[in-house]
Protein backbone atom coordinates (compact mmCIF):
# COMPACT_ATOMS: atom_id res chain seq x y z
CA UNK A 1 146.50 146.81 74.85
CA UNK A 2 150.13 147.92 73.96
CA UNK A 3 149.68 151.04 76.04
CA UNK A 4 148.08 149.49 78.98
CA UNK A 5 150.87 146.47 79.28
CA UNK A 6 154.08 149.42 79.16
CA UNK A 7 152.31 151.66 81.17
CA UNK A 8 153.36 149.42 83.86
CA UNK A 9 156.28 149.53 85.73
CA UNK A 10 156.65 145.86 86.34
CA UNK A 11 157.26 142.94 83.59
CA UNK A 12 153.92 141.65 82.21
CA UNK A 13 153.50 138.24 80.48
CA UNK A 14 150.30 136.99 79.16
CA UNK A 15 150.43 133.06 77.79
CA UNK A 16 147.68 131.55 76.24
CA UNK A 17 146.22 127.80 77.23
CA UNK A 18 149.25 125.82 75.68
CA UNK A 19 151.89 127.35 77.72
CA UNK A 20 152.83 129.88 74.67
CA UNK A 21 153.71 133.28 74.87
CA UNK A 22 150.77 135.85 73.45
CA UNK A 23 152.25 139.62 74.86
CA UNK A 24 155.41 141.04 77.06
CA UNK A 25 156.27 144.25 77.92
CA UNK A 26 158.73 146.59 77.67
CA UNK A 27 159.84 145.76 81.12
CA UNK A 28 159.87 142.44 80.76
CA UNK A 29 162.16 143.00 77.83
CA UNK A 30 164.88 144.76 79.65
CA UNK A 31 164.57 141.91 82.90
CA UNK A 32 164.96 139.92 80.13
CA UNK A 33 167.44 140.99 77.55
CA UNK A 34 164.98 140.02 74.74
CA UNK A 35 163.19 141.13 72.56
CA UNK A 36 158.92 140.38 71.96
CA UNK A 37 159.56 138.79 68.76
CA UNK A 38 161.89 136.89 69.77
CA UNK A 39 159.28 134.97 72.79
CA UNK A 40 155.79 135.58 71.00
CA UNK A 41 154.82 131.59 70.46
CA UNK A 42 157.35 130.08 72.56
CA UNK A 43 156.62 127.59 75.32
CA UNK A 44 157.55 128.15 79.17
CA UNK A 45 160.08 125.09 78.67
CA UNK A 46 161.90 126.85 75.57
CA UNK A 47 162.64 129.96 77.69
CA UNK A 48 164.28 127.45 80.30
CA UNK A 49 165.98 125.23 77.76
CA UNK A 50 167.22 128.55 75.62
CA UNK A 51 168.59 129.93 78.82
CA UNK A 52 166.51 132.74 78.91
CA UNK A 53 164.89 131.96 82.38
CA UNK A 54 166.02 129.56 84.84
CA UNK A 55 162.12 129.03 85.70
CA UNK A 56 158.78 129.87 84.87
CA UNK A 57 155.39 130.52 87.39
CA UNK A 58 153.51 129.01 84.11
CA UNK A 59 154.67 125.77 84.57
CA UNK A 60 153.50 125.67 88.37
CA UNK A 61 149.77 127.23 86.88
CA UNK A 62 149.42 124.26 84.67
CA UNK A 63 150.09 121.67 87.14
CA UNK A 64 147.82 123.18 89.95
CA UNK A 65 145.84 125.62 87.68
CA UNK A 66 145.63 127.92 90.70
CA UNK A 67 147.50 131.31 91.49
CA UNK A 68 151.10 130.83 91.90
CA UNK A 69 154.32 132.47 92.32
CA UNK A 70 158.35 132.04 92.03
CA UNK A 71 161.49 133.58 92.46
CA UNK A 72 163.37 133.79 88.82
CA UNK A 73 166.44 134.76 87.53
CA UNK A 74 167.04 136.29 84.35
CA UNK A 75 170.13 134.33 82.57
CA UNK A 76 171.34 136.83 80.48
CA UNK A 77 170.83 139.66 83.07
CA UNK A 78 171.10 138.22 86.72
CA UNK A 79 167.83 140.25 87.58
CA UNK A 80 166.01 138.35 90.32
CA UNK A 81 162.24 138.66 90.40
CA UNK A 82 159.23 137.63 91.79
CA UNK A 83 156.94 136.49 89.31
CA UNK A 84 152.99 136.09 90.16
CA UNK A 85 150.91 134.26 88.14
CA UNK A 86 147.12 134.29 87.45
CA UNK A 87 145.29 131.89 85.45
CA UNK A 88 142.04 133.10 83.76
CA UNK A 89 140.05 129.64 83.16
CA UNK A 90 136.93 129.00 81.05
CA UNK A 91 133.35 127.50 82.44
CA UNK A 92 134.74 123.70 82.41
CA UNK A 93 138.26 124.58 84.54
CA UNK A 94 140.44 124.93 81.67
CA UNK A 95 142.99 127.58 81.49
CA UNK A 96 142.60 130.18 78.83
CA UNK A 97 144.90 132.56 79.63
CA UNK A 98 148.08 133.03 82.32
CA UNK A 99 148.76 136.82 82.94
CA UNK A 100 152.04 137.03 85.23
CA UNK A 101 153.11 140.04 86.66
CA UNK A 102 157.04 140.37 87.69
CA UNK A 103 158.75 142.81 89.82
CA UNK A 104 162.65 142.66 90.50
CA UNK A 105 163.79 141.91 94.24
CA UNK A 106 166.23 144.51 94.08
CA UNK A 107 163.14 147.75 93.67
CA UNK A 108 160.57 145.76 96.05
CA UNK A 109 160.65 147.16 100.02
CA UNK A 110 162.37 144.28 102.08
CA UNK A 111 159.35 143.84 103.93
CA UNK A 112 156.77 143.58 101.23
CA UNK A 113 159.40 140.42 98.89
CA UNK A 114 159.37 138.39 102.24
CA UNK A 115 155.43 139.32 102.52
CA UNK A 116 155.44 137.88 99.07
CA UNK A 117 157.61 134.61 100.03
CA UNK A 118 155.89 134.25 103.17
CA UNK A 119 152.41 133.41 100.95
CA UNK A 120 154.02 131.33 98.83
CA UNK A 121 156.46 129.59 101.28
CA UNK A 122 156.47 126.36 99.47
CA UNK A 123 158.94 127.71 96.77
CA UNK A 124 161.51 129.52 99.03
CA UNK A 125 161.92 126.31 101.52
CA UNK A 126 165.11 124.40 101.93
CA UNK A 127 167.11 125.00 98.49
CA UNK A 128 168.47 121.56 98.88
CA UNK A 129 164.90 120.53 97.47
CA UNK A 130 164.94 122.65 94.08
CA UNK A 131 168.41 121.72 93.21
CA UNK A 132 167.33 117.54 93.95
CA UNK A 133 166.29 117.82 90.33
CA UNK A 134 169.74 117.81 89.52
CA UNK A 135 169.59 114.43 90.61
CA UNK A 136 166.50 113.34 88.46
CA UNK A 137 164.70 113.63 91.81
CA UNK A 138 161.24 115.45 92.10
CA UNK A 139 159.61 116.12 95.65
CA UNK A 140 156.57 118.10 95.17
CA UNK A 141 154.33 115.28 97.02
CA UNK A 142 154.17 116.02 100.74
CA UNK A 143 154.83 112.62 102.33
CA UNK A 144 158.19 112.25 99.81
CA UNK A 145 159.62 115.12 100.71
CA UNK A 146 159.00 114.03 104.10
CA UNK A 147 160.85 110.91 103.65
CA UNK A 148 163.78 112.40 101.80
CA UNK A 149 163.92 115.13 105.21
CA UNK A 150 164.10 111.98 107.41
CA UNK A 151 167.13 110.39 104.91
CA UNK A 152 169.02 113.64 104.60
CA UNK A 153 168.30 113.90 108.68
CA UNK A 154 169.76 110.28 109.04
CA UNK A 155 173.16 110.99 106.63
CA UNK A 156 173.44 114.38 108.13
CA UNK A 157 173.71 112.73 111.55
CA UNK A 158 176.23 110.26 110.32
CA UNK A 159 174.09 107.34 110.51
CA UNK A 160 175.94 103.84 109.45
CA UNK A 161 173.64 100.91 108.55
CA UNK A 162 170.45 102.63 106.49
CA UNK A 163 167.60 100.23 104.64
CA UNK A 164 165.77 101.81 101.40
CA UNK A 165 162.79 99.78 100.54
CA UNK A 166 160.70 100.18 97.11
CA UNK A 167 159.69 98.92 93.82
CA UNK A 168 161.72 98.79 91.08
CA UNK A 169 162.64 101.80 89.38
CA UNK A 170 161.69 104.12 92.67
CA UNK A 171 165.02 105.49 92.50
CA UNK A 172 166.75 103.93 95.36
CA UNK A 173 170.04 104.46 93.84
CA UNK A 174 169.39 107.81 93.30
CA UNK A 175 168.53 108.35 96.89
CA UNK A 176 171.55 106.70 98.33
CA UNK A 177 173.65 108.45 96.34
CA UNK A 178 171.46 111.79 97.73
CA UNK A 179 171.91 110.61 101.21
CA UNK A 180 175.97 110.36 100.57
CA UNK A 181 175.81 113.61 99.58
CA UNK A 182 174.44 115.37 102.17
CA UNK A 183 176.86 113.25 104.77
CA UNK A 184 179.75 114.07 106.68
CA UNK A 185 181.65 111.34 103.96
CA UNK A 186 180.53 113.28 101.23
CA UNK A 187 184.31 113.79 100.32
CA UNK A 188 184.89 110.34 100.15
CA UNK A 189 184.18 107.32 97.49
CA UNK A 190 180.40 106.38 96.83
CA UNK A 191 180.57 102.74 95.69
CA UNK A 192 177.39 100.51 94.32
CA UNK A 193 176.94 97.10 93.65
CA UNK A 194 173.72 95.26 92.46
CA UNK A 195 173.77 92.60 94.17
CA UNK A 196 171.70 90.56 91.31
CA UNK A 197 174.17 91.42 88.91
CA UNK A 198 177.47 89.95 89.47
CA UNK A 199 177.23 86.02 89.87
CA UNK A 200 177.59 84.06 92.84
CA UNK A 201 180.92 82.66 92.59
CA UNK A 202 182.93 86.18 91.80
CA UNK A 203 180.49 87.84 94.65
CA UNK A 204 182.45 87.55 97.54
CA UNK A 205 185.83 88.05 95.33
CA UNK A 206 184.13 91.69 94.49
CA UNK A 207 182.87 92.37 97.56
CA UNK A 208 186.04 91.34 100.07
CA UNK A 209 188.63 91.34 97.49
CA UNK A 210 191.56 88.66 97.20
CA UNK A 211 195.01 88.00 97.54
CA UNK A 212 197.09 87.37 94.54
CA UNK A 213 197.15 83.20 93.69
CA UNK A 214 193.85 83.22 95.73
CA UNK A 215 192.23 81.17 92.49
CA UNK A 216 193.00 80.73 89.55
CA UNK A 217 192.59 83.79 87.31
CA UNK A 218 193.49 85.91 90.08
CA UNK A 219 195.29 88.92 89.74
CA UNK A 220 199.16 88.50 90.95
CA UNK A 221 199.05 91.80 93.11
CA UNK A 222 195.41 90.88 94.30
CA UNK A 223 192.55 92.99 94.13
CA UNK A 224 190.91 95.49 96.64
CA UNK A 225 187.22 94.62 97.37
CA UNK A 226 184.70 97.40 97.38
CA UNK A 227 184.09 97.07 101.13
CA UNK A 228 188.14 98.48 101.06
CA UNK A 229 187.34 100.96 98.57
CA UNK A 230 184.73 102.92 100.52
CA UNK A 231 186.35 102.86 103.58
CA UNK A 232 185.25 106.32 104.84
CA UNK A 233 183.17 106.70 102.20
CA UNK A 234 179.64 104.94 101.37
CA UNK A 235 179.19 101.46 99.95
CA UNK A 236 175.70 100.89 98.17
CA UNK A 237 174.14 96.98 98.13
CA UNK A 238 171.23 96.96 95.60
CA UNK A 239 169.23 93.91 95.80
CA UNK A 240 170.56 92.97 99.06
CA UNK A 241 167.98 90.24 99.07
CA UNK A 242 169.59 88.60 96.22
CA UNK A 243 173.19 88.22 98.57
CA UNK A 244 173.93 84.24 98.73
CA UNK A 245 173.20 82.79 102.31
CA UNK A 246 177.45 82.05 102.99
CA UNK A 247 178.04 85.83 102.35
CA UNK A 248 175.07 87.02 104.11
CA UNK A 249 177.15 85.40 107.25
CA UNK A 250 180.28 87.02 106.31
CA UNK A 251 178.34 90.47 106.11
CA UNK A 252 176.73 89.80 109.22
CA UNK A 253 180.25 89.73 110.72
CA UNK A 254 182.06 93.18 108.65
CA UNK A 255 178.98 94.82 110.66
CA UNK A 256 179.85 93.17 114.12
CA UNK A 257 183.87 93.82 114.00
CA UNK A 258 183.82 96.46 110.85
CA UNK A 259 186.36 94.06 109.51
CA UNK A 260 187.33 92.47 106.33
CA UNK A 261 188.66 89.82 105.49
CA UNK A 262 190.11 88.82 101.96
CA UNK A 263 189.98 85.88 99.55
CA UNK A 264 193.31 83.83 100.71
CA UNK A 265 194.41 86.46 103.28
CA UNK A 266 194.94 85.54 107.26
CA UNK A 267 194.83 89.06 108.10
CA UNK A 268 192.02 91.09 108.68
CA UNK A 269 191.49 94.83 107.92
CA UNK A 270 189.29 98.11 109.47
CA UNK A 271 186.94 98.73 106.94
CA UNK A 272 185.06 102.22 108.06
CA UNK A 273 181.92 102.98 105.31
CA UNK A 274 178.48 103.49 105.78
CA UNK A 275 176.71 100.79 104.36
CA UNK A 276 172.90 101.56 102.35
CA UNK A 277 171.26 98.28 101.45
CA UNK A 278 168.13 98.17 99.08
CA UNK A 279 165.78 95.82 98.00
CA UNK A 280 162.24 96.04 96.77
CA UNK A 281 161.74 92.30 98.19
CA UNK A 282 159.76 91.42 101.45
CA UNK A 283 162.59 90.32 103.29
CA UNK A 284 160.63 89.03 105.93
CA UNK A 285 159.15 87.01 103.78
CA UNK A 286 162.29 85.54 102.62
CA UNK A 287 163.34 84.98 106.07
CA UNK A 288 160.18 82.94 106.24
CA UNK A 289 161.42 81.12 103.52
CA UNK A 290 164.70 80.05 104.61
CA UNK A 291 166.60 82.52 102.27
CA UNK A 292 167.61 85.36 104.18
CA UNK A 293 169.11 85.67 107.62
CA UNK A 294 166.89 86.98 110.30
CA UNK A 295 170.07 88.36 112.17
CA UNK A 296 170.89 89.90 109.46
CA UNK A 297 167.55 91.58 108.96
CA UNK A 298 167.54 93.18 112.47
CA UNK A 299 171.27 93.81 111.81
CA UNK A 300 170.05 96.18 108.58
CA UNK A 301 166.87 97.46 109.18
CA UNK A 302 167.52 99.58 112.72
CA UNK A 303 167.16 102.60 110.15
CA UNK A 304 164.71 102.15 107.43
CA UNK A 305 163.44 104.28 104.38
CA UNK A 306 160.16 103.47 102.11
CA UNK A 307 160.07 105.12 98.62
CA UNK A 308 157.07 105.59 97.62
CA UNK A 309 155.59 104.19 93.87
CA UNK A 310 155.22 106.71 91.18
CA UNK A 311 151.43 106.28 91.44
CA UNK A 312 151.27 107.35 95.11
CA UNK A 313 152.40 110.86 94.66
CA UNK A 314 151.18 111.82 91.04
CA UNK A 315 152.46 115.79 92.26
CA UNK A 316 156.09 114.70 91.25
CA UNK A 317 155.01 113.15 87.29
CA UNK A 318 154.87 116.65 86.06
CA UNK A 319 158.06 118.33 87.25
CA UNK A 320 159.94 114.81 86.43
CA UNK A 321 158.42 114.98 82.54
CA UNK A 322 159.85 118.25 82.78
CA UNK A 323 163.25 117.62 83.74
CA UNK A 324 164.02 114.33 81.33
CA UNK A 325 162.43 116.30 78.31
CA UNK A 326 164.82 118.76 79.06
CA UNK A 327 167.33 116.36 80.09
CA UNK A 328 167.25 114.59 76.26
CA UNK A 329 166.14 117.83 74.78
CA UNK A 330 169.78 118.84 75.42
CA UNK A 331 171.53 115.48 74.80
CA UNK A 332 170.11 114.66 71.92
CA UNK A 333 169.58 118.44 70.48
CA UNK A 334 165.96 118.39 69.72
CA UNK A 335 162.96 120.49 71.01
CA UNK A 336 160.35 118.76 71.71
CA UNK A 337 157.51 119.94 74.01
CA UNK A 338 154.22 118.54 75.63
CA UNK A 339 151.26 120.53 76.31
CA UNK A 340 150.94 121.32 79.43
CA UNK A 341 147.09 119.68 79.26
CA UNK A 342 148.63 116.31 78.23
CA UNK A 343 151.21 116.59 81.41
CA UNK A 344 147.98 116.75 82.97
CA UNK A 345 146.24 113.58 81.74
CA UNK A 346 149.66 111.45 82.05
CA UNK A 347 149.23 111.93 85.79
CA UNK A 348 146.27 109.31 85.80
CA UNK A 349 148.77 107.26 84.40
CA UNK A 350 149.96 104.94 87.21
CA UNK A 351 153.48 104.03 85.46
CA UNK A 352 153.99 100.54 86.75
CA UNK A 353 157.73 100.71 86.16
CA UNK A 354 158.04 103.92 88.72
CA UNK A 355 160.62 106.82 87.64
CA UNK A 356 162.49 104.50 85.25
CA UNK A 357 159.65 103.88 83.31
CA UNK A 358 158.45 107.49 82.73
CA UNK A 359 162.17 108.55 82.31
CA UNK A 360 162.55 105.46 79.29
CA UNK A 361 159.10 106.35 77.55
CA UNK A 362 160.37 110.40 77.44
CA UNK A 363 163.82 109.16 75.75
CA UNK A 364 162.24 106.92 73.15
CA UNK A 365 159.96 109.94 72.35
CA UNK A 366 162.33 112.70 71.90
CA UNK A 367 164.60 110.54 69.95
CA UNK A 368 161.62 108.86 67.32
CA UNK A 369 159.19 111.91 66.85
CA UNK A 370 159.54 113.15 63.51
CA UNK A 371 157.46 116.26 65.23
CA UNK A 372 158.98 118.82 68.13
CA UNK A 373 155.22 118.94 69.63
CA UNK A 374 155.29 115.36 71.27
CA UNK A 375 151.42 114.65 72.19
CA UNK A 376 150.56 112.50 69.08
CA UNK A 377 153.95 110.59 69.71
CA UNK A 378 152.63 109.54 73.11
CA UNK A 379 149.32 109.15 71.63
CA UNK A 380 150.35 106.06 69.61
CA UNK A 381 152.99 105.40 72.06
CA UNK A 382 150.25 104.72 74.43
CA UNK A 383 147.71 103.27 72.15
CA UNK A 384 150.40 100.36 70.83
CA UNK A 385 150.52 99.13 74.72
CA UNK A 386 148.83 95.93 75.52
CA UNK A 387 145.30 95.60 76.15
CA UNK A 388 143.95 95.06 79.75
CA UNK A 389 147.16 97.13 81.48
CA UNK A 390 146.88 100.67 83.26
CA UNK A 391 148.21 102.21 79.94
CA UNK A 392 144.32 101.06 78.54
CA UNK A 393 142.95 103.65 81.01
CA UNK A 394 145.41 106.01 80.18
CA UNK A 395 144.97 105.83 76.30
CA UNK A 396 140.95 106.35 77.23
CA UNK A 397 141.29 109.31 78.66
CA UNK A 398 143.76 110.97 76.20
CA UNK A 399 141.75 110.17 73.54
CA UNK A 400 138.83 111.96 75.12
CA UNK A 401 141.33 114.48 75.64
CA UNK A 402 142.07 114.61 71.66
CA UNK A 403 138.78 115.00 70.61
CA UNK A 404 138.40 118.05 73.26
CA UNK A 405 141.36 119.53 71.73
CA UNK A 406 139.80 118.87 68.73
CA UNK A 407 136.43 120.67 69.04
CA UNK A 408 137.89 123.76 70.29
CA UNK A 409 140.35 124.34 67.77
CA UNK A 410 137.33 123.45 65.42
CA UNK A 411 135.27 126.18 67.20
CA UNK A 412 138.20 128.77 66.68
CA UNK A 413 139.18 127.95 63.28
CA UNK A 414 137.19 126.86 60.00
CA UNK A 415 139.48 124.86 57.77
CA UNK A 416 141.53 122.03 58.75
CA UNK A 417 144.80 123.78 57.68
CA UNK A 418 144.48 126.08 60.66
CA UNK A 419 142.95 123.52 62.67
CA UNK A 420 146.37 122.02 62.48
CA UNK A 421 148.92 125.38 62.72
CA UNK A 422 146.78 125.89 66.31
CA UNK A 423 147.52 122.06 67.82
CA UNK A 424 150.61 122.06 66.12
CA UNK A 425 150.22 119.13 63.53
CA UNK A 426 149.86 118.79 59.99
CA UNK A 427 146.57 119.05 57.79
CA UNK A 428 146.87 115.60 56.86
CA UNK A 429 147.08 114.33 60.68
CA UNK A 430 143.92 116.38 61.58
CA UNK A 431 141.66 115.22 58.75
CA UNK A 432 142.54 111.45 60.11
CA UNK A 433 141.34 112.51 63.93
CA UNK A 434 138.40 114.42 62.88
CA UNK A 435 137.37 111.03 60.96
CA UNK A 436 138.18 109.06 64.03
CA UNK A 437 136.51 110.77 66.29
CA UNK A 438 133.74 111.74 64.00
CA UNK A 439 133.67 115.67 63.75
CA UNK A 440 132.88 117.74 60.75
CA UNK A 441 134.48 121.18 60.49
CA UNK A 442 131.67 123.18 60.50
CA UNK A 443 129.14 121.52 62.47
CA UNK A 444 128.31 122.06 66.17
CA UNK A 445 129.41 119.10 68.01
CA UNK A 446 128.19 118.08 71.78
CA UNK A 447 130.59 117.37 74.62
């Protein structure tokens, strides 16, 4: 096998059904600057995290468990390649083995690396997507990255008055602050307020600002409002729908005369921001209901952008698990990984609270585990949620998953000590499952 992998003149990497590295290559060792020991047993995320790789076709494989490809770069070497991935998968789908062939840009003829790209042209698009992970957002679902095209199309052309719609913890903060970005005022001051958050009677002061004596508490020198301080920048309103009816009528007029106005002044300023309201109300509804201006509505809404829920495009959980384990990986200096099979089963997991939720139940677990392999942490995680919620499908399915795990690892090993060095848990924790789920080491058991 040794002489068959370096008799090749391109890197070869074979990983086995966790994500773990089995067999390199000399080749691969030089693109690399690494040595086999040193990756034999490590997981596609470790190579990111130790800054070995800045990506890895295996993590692609696991998600779609179909041939794949990507354009790497080696971190200790700046040698691009192309890296090609094939998974070799048993009789019920699941992969067994991922053998990856990479070849460096710089050696491949010009025409056959943009053959290669061409097949794959999902990866080389726009590389304003792959770097949106930067901003904790993922867009592998077709109709999101549609909508974040139309929002980038909308700041690009300089657009003023923009409406994002959504649930709670959909990220519309993050996409505001995406769509600032890619504007011409991208220079200038992002400012957010929730609009929920700041009570009623200092609203207005924060919003507009005040003269000094305006009220009493009030600074002497006065205070700027944050309409002032974007002024050719952007100015986020969270919660919009939460804005008191009297300042809903003094917004309605900044956006007729783009003028301001402040607590105890007489003189009016030129206030020039865009302004990005949010809400994940039905503010029709509340129009209906007395409690929101309908002027106002058509005033805000002339440009409007739906986020999806979390549950509608399941294609983005896996590359977001990815990017907050990292993320607290790194703050927190831990190493935790998940198995690329249980990224798998927490996509039929429809994570009521969105993005937020997913990104809060990844912190808690790298930060409690006592164990770097996470999957029995988010088994109990899961299993302590209340009864008759989506998390009681979820914790179904991943205990069928367990007991799958279970039953091969009893069908490759025959004591419970090496039952446990192959998932990556203790003896102790595998006697307890094998009693749950009643398996015997030793016996055949049915699927």
């Amino acid at each position: 096998m040794d002489q068959i992998l370096n008799s090749s003149p391109d890197g070869i990497w074979i990983w086995d059904g966790f994500g773990r590295v089995i067999a390199v290559n000399r080749t691969a060792e030089k693109y690399g600057a690494v040595k086999e020991n040193a990756l034999i047993g490590k997981c596609y995320l470790e190579l990111i995290r130790e800054g070995i790789y800045d990506r890895s076709v295996a993590h692609k494989i696991f998600k779609t468990k179909q041939k794949a490809v990507v354009q790497a770069e080696s971190m200790r070497t700046g040698i691009m390649t192309i890296n090609t991935g094939t998974p070799h998968v048993d009789d019920r789908g699941e992969i067994l083995r991922i053998v990856v062939r990479e070849q460096e840009i710089a050696n491949l003829p010009p025409r056959e690396a943009q053959g290669i790209k061409a097949g794959f042209g999902e990866e080389f698009s726009d590389p304003g997507m792959v770097r949106l992970a930067s901003h904790e957002v993922v867009a592998r679902n077709h109709r999101y990255r549609q909508i974040l095209q139309t929002s980038f199309k909308l700041a690009v052309s300089g657009v003023s008055k923009i409406l994002v719609l959504g649930e709670s913890g959909t990220g519309k903060g993050l996409l505001a602050r995406l769509m600032h970005d890619k504007s011409p005022r991208k220079d200038n001051a992002f400012v957010q307020l929730n609009c929920a958050a700041v009570p009623e009677n200092l609203l207005e002061a924060e919003l507009f600002g005040y003269e000094g004596g305006a009220f009493t508490g009030a600074k002497k020198q006065g205070k700027a409002g944050l309409f002032e301080i974007a002024h050719g920048g952007t100015l986020f309103l969270d919660e919009i729908g939460e804005l008191p009816l009297p300042l809903q009528a003094k917004l309605l007029k900044y956006l007729d005369d783009f003028q301001v106005m402040r607590l105890g002044s007489t003189r009016a300023k030129k206030v020039d921001c865009t302004m990005i309201a949010a809400t994940n109300c039905d503010l029709k509804a509340l129009v209906e209901k007395g409690r929101f201006r309908e002027d106002l509505l058509y005033r805000i809404n002339a440009f409007t952008v739906r986020i999806p829920p979390l549950k509608e495009r399941p294609e983005d959980i896996f590359g977001l698990m990815t990017h907050f384990l990292e993320q607290y990986n790194k703050q927190y200096g831990q190493h935790r990984c998940i198995s690329p099979r249980l990224m798998g089963q927490l996509q039929s997991y429809p994570f009521p609270g969105n993005v937020r939720e997913l990104k809060n139940i990844i912190k808690r677990i790298v930060v409690l585990s006592e164990t770097d392999t996470l999957d029995e942490s988010i088994f109990n995680f899961m299993a302590h949620q209340p009864a008759k919620t989506p998390a009681l499908f979820l914790k179904e399915q991943m205990l069928d998953f367990e007991k799958k795990l279970l039953i091969k690892a009893m069908s490759l090993h025959t004591t419970t000590r090496a039952m446990g060095e192959h998932l990556g848990i203790d003896q102790s924790s595998v006697v307890r499952k094998l009693k749950k789920h009643g398996l015997v080491p030793g016996k055949k058991q049915g699927h």
